[in-house]
N, C-alpha and C. Protein backbone atom coordinates (compact mmCIF):
# COMPACT_ATOMS: atom_id res chain seq x y z
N UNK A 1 -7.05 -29.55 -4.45
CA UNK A 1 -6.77 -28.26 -3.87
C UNK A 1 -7.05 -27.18 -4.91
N UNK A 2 -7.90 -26.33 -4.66
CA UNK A 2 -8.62 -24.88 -5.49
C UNK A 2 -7.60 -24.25 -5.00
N UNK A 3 -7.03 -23.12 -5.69
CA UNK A 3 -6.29 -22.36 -5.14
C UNK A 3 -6.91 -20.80 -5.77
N UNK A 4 -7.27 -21.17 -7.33
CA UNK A 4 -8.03 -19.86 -7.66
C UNK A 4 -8.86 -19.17 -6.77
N UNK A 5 -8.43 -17.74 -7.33
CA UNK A 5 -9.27 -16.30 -7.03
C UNK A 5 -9.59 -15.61 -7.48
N UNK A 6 -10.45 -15.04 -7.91
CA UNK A 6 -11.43 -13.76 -8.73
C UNK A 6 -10.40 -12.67 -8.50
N UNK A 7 -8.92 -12.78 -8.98
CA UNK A 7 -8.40 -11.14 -8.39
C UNK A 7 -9.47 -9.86 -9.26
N UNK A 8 -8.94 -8.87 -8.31
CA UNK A 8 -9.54 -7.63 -9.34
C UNK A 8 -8.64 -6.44 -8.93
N UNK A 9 -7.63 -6.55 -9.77
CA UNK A 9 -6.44 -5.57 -9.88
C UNK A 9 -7.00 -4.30 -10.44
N UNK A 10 -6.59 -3.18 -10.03
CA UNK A 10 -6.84 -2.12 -10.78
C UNK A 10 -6.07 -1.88 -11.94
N UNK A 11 -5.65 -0.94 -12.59
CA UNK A 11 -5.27 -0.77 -13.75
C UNK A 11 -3.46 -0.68 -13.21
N UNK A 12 -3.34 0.29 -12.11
CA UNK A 12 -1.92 0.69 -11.57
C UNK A 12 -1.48 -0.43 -10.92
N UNK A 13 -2.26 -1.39 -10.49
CA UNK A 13 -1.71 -2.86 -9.86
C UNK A 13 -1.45 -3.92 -11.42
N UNK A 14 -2.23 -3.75 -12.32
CA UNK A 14 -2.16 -4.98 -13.34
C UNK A 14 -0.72 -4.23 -14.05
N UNK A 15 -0.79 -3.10 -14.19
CA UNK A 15 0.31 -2.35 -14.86
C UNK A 15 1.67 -2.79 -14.03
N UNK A 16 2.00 -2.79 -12.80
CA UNK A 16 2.99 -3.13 -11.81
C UNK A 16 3.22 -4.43 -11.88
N UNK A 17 1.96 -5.76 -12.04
CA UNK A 17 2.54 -6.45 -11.71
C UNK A 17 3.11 -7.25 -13.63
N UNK A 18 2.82 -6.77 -14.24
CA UNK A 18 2.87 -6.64 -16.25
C UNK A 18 4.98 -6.77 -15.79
N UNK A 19 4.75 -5.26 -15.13
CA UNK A 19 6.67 -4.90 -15.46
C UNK A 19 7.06 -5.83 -14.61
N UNK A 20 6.53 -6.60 -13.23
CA UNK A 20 7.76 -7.09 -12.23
C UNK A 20 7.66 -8.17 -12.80
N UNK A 21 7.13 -8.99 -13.57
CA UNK A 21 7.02 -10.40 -14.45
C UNK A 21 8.16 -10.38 -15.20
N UNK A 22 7.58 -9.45 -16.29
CA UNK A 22 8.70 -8.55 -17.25
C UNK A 22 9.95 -8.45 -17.21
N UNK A 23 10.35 -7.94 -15.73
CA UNK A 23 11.80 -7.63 -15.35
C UNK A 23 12.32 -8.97 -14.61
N UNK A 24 11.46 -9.96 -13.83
CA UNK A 24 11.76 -11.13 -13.88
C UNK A 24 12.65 -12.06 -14.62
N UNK A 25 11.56 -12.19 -15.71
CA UNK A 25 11.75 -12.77 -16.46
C UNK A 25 12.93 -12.70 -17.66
N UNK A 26 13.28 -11.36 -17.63
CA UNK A 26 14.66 -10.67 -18.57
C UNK A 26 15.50 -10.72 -17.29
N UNK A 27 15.85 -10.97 -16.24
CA UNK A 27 17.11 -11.10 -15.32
C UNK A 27 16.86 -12.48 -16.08
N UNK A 28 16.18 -13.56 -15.54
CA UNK A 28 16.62 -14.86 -15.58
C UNK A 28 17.32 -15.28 -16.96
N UNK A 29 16.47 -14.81 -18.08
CA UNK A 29 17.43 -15.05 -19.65
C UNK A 29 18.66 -13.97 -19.34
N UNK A 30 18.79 -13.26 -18.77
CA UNK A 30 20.16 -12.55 -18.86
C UNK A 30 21.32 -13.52 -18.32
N UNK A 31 20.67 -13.79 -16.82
CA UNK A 31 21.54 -15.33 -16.01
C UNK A 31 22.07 -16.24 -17.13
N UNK A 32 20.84 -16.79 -17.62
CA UNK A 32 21.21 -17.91 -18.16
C UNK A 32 22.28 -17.92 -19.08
N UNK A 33 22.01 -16.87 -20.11
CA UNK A 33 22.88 -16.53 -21.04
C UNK A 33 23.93 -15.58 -20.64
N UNK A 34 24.51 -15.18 -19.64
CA UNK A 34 25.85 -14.71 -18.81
C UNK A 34 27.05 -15.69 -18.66
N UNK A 35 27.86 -15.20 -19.35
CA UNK A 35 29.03 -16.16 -19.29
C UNK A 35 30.67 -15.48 -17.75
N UNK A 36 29.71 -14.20 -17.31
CA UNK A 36 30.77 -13.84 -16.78
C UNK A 36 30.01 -13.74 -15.48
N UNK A 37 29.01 -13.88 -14.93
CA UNK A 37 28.41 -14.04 -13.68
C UNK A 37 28.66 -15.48 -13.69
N UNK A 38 28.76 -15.93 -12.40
CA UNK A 38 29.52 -17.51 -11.77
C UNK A 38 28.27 -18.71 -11.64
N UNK A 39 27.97 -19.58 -11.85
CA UNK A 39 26.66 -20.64 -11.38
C UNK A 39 26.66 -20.07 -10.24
N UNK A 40 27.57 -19.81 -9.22
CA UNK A 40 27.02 -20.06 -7.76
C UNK A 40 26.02 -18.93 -7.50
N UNK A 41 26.26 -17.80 -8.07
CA UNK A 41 25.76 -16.40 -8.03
C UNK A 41 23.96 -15.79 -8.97
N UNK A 42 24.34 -17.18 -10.03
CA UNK A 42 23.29 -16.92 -10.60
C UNK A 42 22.06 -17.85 -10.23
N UNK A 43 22.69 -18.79 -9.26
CA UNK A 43 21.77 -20.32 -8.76
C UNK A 43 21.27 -19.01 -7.27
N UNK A 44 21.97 -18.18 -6.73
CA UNK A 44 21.80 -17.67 -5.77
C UNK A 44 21.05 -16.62 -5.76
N UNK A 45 20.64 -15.87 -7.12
CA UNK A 45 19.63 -15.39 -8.09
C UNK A 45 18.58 -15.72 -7.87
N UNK A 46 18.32 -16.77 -8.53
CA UNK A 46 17.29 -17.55 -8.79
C UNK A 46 16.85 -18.17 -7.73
N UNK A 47 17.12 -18.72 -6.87
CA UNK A 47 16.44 -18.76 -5.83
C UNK A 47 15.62 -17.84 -4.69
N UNK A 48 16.32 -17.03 -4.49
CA UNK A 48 15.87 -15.72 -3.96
C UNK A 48 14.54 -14.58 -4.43
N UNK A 49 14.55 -14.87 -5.97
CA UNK A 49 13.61 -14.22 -6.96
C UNK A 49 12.80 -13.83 -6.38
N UNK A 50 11.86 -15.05 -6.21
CA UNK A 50 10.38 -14.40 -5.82
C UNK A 50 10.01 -14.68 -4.65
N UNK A 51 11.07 -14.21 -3.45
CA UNK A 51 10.85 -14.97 -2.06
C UNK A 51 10.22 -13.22 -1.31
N UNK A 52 9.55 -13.02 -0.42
CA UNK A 52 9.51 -12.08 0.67
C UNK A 52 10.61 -11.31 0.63
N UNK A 53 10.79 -10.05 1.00
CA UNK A 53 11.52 -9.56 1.31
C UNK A 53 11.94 -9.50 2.87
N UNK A 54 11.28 -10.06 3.53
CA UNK A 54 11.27 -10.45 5.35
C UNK A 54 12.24 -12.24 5.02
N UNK A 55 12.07 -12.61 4.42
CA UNK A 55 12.85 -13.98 3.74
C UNK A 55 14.32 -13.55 3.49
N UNK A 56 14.37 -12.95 2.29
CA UNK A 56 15.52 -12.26 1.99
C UNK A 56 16.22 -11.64 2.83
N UNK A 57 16.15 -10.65 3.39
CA UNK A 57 16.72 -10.40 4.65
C UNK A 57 16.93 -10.98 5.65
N UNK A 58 16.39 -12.01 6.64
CA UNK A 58 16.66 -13.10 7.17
C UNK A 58 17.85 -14.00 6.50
N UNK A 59 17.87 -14.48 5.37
CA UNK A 59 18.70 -15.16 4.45
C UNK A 59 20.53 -14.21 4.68
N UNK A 60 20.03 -12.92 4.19
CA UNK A 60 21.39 -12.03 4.18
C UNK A 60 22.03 -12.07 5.79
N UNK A 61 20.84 -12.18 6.87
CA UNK A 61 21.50 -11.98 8.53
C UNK A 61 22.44 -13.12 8.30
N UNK A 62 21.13 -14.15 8.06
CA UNK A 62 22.08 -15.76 8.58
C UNK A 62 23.70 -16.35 7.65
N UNK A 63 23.46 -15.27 6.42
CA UNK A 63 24.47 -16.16 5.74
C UNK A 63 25.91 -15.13 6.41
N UNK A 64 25.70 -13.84 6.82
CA UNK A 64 26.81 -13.17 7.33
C UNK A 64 27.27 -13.65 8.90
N UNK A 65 26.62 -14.23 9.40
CA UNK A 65 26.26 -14.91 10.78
C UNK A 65 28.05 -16.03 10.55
C-alpha cells in the first residue's frame, strides 16, 4: 500500500501545520509529565488528538447521551 503524495503546501499552510505538530506534541509531554491531571483525562486527551472535529463532537453528543 503507497500512501505517499507530492504535497505542495504553501508557505502559510507549511507554517500552520510546523505550530499544530508543535502544540501537539508539547500537550502530550505536558500529559505525560502532569501529576495533577488524572490517567482517565489524559488517556481521554490522547485519544481524541488528532481525530475530526465532526468525530469529536459526535463523541461529546454520545458520551452526554
Amino acid at each position: 500500500m503507497n500512501i505517499s503524495y507530492a504535497w505542495e503546501f504553501n508557505k502559510e499552510q507549511k507554517d500552520f501545520l510546523q505550530s499544530y505538530y508543535y502544540c501537539n506534541t508539547l500537550l502530550i509531554r505536558c500529559l505525560r509529565e502532569s501529576v495533577v491531571v488524572s490517567n482517565d483525562v489524559k488517556k481521554e486527551i490522547e485519544d481524541i488528538l488528532l481525530l475530526p472535529i465532526a468525530e469529536i463532537e459526535k463523541r461529546k453528543h454520545e458520551k452526554a447521551e
